[in-house]
PDB file of N, CA and C in Angstrom:
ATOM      1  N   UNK A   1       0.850  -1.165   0.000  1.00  0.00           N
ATOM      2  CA  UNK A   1       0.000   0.000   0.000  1.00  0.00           C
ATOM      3  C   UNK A   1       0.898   1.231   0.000  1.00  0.00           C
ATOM      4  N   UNK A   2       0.537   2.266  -0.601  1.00  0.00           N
ATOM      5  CA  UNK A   2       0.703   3.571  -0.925  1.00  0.00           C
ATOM      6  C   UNK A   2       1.115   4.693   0.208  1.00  0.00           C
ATOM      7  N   UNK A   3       2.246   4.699   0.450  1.00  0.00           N
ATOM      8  CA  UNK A   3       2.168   5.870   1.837  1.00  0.00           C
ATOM      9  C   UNK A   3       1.802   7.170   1.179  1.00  0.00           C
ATOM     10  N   UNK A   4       1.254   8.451   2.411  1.00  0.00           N
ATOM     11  CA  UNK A   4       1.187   9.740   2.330  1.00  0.00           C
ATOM     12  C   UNK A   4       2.484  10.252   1.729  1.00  0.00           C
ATOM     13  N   UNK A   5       2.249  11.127   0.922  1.00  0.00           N
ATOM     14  CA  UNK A   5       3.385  12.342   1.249  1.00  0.00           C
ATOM     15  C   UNK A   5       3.698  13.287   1.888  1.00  0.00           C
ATOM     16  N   UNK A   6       3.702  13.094   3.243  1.00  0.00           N
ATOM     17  CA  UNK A   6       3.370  13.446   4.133  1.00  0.00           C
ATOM     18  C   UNK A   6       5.097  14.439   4.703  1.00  0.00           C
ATOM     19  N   UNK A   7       4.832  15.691   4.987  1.00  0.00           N
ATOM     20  CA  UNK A   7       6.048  16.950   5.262  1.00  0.00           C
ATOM     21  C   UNK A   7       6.157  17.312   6.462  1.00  0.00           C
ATOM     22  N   UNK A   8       7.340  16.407   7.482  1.00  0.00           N
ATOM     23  CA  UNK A   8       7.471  16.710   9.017  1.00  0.00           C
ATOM     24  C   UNK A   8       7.931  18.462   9.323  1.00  0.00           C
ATOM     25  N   UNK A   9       7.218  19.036   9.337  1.00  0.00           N
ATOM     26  CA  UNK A   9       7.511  20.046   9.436  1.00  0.00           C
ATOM     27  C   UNK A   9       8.903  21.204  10.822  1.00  0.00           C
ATOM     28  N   UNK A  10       8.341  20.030  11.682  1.00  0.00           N
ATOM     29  CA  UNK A  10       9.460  20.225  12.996  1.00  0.00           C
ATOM     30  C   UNK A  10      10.044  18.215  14.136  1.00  0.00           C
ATOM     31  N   UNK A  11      10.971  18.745  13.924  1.00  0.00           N
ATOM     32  CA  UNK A  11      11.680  17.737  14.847  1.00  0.00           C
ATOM     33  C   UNK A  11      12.720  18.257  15.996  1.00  0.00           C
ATOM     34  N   UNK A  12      12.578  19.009  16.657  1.00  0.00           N
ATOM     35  CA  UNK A  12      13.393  19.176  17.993  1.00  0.00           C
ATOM     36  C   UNK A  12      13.740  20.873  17.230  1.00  0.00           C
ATOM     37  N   UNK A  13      13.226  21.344  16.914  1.00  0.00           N
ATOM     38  CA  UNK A  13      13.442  22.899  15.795  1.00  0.00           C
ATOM     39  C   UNK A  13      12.479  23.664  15.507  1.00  0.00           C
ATOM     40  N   UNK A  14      12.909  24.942  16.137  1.00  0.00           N
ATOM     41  CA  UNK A  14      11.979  25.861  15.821  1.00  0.00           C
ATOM     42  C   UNK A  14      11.799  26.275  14.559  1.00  0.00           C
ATOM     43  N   UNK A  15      12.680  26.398  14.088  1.00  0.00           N
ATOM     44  CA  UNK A  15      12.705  26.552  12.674  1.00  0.00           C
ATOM     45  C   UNK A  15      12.220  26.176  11.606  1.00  0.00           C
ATOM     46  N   UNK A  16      11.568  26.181  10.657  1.00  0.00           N
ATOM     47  CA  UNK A  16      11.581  25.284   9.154  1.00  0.00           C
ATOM     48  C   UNK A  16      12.497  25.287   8.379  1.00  0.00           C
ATOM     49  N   UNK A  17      12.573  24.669   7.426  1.00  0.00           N
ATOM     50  CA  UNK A  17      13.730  24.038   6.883  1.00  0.00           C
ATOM     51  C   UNK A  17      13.120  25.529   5.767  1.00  0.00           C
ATOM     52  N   UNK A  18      12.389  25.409   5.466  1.00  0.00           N
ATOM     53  CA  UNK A  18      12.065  26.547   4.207  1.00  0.00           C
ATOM     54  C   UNK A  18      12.653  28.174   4.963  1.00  0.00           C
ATOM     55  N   UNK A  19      12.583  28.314   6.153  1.00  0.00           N
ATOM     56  CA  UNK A  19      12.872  29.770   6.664  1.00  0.00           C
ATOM     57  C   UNK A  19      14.743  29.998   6.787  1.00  0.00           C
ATOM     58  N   UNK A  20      15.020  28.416   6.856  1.00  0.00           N
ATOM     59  CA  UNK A  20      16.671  28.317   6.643  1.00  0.00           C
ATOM     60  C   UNK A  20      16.974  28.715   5.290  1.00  0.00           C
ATOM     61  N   UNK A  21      16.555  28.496   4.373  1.00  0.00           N
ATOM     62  CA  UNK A  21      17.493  28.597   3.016  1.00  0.00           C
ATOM     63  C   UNK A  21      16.912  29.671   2.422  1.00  0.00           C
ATOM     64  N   UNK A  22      17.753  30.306   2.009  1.00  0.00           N
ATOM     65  CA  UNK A  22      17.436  31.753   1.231  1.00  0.00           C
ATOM     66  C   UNK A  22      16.407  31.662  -0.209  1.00  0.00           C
ATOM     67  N   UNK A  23      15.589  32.559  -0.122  1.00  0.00           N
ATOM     68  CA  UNK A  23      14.527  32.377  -1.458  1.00  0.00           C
ATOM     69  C   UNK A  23      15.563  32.423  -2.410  1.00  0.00           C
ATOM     70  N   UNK A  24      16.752  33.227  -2.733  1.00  0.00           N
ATOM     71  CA  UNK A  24      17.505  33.151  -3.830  1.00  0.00           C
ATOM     72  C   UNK A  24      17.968  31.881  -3.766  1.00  0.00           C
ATOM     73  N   UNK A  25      18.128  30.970  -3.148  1.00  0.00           N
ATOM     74  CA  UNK A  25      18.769  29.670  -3.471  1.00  0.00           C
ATOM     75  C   UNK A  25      18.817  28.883  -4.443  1.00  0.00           C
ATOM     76  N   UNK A  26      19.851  28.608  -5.883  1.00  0.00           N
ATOM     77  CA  UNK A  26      19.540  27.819  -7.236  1.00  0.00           C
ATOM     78  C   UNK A  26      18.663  26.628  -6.658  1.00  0.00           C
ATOM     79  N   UNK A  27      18.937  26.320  -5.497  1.00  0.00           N
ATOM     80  CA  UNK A  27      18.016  24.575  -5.809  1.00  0.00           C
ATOM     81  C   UNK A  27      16.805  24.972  -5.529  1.00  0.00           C
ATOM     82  N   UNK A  28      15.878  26.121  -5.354  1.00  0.00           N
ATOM     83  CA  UNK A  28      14.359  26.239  -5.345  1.00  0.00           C
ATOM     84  C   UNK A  28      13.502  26.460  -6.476  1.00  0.00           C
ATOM     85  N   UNK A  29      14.111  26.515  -7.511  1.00  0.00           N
ATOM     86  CA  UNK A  29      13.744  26.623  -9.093  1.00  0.00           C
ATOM     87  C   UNK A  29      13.192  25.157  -9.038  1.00  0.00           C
ATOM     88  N   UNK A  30      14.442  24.163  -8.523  1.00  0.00           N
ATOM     89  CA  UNK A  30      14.407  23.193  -8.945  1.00  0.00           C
ATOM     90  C   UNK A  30      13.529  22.052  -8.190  1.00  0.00           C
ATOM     91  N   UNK A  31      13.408  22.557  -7.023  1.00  0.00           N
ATOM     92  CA  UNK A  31      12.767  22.187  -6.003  1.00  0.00           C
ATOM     93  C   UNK A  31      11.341  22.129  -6.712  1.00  0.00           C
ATOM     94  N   UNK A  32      10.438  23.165  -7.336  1.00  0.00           N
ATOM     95  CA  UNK A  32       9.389  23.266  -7.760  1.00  0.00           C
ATOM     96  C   UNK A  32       9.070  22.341  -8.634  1.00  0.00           C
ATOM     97  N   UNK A  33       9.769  22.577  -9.719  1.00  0.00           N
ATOM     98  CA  UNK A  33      10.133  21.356 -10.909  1.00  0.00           C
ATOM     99  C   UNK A  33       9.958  20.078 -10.305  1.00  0.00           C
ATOM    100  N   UNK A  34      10.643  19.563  -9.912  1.00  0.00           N
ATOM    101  CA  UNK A  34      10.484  18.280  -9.334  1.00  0.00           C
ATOM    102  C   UNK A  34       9.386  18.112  -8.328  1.00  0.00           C
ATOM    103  N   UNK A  35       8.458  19.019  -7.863  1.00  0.00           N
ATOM    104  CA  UNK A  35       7.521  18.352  -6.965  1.00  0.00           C
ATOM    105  C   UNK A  35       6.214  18.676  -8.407  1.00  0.00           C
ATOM    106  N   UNK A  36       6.149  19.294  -9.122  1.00  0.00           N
ATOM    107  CA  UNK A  36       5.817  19.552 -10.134  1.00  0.00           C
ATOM    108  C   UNK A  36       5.283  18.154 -11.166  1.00  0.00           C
ATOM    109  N   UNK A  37       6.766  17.688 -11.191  1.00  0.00           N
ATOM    110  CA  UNK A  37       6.557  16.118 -12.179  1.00  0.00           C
ATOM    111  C   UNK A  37       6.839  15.347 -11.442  1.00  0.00           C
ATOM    112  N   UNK A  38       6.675  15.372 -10.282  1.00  0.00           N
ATOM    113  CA  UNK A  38       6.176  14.050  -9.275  1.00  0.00           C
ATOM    114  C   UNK A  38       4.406  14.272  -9.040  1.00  0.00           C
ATOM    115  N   UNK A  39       4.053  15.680  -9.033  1.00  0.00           N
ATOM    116  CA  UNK A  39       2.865  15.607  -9.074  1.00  0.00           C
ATOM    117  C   UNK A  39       2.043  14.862  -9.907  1.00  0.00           C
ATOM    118  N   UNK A  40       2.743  14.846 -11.032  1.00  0.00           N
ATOM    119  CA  UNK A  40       1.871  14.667 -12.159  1.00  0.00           C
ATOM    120  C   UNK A  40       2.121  13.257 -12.643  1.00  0.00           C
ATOM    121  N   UNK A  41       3.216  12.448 -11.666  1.00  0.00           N
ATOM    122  CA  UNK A  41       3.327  11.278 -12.242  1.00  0.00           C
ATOM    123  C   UNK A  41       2.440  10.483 -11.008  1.00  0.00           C
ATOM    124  N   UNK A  42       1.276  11.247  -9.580  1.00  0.00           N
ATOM    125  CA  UNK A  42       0.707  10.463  -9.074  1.00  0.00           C
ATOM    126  C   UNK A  42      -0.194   9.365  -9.705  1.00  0.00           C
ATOM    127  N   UNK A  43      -0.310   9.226 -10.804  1.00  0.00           N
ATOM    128  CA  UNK A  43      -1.554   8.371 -11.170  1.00  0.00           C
ATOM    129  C   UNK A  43      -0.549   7.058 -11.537  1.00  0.00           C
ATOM    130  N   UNK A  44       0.630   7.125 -11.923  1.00  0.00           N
ATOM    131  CA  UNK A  44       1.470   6.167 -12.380  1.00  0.00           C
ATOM    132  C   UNK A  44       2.375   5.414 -10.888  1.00  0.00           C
ATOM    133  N   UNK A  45       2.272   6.209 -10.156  1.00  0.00           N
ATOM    134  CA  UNK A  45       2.444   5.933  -8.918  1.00  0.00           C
ATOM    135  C   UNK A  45       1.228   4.909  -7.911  1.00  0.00           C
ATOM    136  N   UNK A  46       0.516   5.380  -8.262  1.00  0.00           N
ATOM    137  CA  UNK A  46      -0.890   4.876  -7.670  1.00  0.00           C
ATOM    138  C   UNK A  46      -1.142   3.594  -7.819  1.00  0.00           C
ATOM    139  N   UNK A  47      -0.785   3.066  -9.831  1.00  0.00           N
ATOM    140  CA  UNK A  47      -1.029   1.963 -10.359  1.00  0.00           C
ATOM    141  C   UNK A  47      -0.095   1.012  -9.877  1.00  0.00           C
ATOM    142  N   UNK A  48       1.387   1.424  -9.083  1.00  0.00           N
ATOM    143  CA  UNK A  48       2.503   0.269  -8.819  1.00  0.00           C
ATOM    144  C   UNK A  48       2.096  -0.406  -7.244  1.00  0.00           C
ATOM    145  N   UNK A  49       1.260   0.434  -6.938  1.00  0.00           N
ATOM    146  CA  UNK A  49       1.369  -0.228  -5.170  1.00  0.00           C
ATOM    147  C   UNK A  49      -0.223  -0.455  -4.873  1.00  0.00           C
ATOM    148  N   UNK A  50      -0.585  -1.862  -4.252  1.00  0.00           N
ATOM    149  CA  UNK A  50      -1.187  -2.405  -3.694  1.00  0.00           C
ATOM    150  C   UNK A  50      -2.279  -1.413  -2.371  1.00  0.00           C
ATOM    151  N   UNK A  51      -3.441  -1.644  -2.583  1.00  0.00           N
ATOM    152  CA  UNK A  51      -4.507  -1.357  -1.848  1.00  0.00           C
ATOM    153  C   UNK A  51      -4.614  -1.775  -0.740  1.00  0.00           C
ATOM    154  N   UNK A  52      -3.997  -2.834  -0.058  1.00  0.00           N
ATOM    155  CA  UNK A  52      -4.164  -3.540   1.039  1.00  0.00           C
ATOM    156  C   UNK A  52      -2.840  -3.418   1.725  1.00  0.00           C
ATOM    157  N   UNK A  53      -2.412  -4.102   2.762  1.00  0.00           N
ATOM    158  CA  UNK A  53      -1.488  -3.229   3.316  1.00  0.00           C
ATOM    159  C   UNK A  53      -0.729  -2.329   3.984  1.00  0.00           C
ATOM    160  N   UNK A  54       0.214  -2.913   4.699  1.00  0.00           N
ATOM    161  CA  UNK A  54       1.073  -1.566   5.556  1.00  0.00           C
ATOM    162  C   UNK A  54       1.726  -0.534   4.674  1.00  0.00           C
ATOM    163  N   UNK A  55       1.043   0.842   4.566  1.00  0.00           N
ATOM    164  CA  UNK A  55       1.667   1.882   4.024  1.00  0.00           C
ATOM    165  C   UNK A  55       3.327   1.994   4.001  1.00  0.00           C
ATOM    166  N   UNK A  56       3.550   2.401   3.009  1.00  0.00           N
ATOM    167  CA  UNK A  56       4.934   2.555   2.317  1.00  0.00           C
ATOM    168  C   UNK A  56       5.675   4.049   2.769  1.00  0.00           C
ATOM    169  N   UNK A  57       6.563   3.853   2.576  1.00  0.00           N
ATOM    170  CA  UNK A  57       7.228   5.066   2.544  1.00  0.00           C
ATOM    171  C   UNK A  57       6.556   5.992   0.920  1.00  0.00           C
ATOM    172  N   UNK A  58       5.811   7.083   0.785  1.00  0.00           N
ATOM    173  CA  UNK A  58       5.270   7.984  -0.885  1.00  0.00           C
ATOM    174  C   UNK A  58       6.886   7.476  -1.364  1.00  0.00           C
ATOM    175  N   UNK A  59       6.533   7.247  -2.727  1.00  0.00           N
ATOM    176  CA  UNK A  59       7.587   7.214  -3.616  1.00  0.00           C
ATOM    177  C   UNK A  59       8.013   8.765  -3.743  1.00  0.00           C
ATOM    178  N   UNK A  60       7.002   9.568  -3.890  1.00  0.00           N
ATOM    179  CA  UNK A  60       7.750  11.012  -4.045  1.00  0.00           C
ATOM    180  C   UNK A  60       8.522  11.360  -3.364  1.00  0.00           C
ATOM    181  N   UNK A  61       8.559  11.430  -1.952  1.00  0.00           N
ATOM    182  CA  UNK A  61       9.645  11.326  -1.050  1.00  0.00           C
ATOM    183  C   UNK A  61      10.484  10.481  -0.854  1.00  0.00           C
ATOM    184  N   UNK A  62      10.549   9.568  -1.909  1.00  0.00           N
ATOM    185  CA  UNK A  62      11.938   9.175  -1.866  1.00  0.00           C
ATOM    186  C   UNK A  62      12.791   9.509  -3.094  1.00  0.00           C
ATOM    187  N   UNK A  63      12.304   9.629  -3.890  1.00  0.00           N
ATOM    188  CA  UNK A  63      12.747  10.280  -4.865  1.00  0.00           C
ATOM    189  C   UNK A  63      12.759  11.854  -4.710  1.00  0.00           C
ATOM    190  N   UNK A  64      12.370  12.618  -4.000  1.00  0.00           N
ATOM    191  CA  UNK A  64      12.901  13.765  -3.998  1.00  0.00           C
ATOM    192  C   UNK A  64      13.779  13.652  -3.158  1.00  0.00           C
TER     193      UNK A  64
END
């Protein structure tokens, strides 16, 4: 079965990880892009994993 893509937002940190890195940062172009065509490959995602089941780690998050 299919895990969430699910975004821990805090672990022992006040902070977010998004308020750490500067909006100018080259990898946030890219950052978009890629959640972009992971979005769009959910339906192809959907078809590889089983309905029944202990949830998975989202493939999107592992691949991003």
């Amino acid at each position: 079965m299919r895990g969430l893509d699910l975004k821990q937002d805090e672990l022992f940190s006040y902070t977010t990880l998004e308020q750490r890195i500067p909006n100018d940062h080259p990898l946030r172009p890219l950052r978009r892009l890629v959640d972009t065509v992971l979005a769009s490959m959910d339906r192809d995602f959907d078809g590889l994993y089983s309905r029944r089941g202990r949830a998975s780690i989202a493939p999107e998050r592992l691949l991003r």
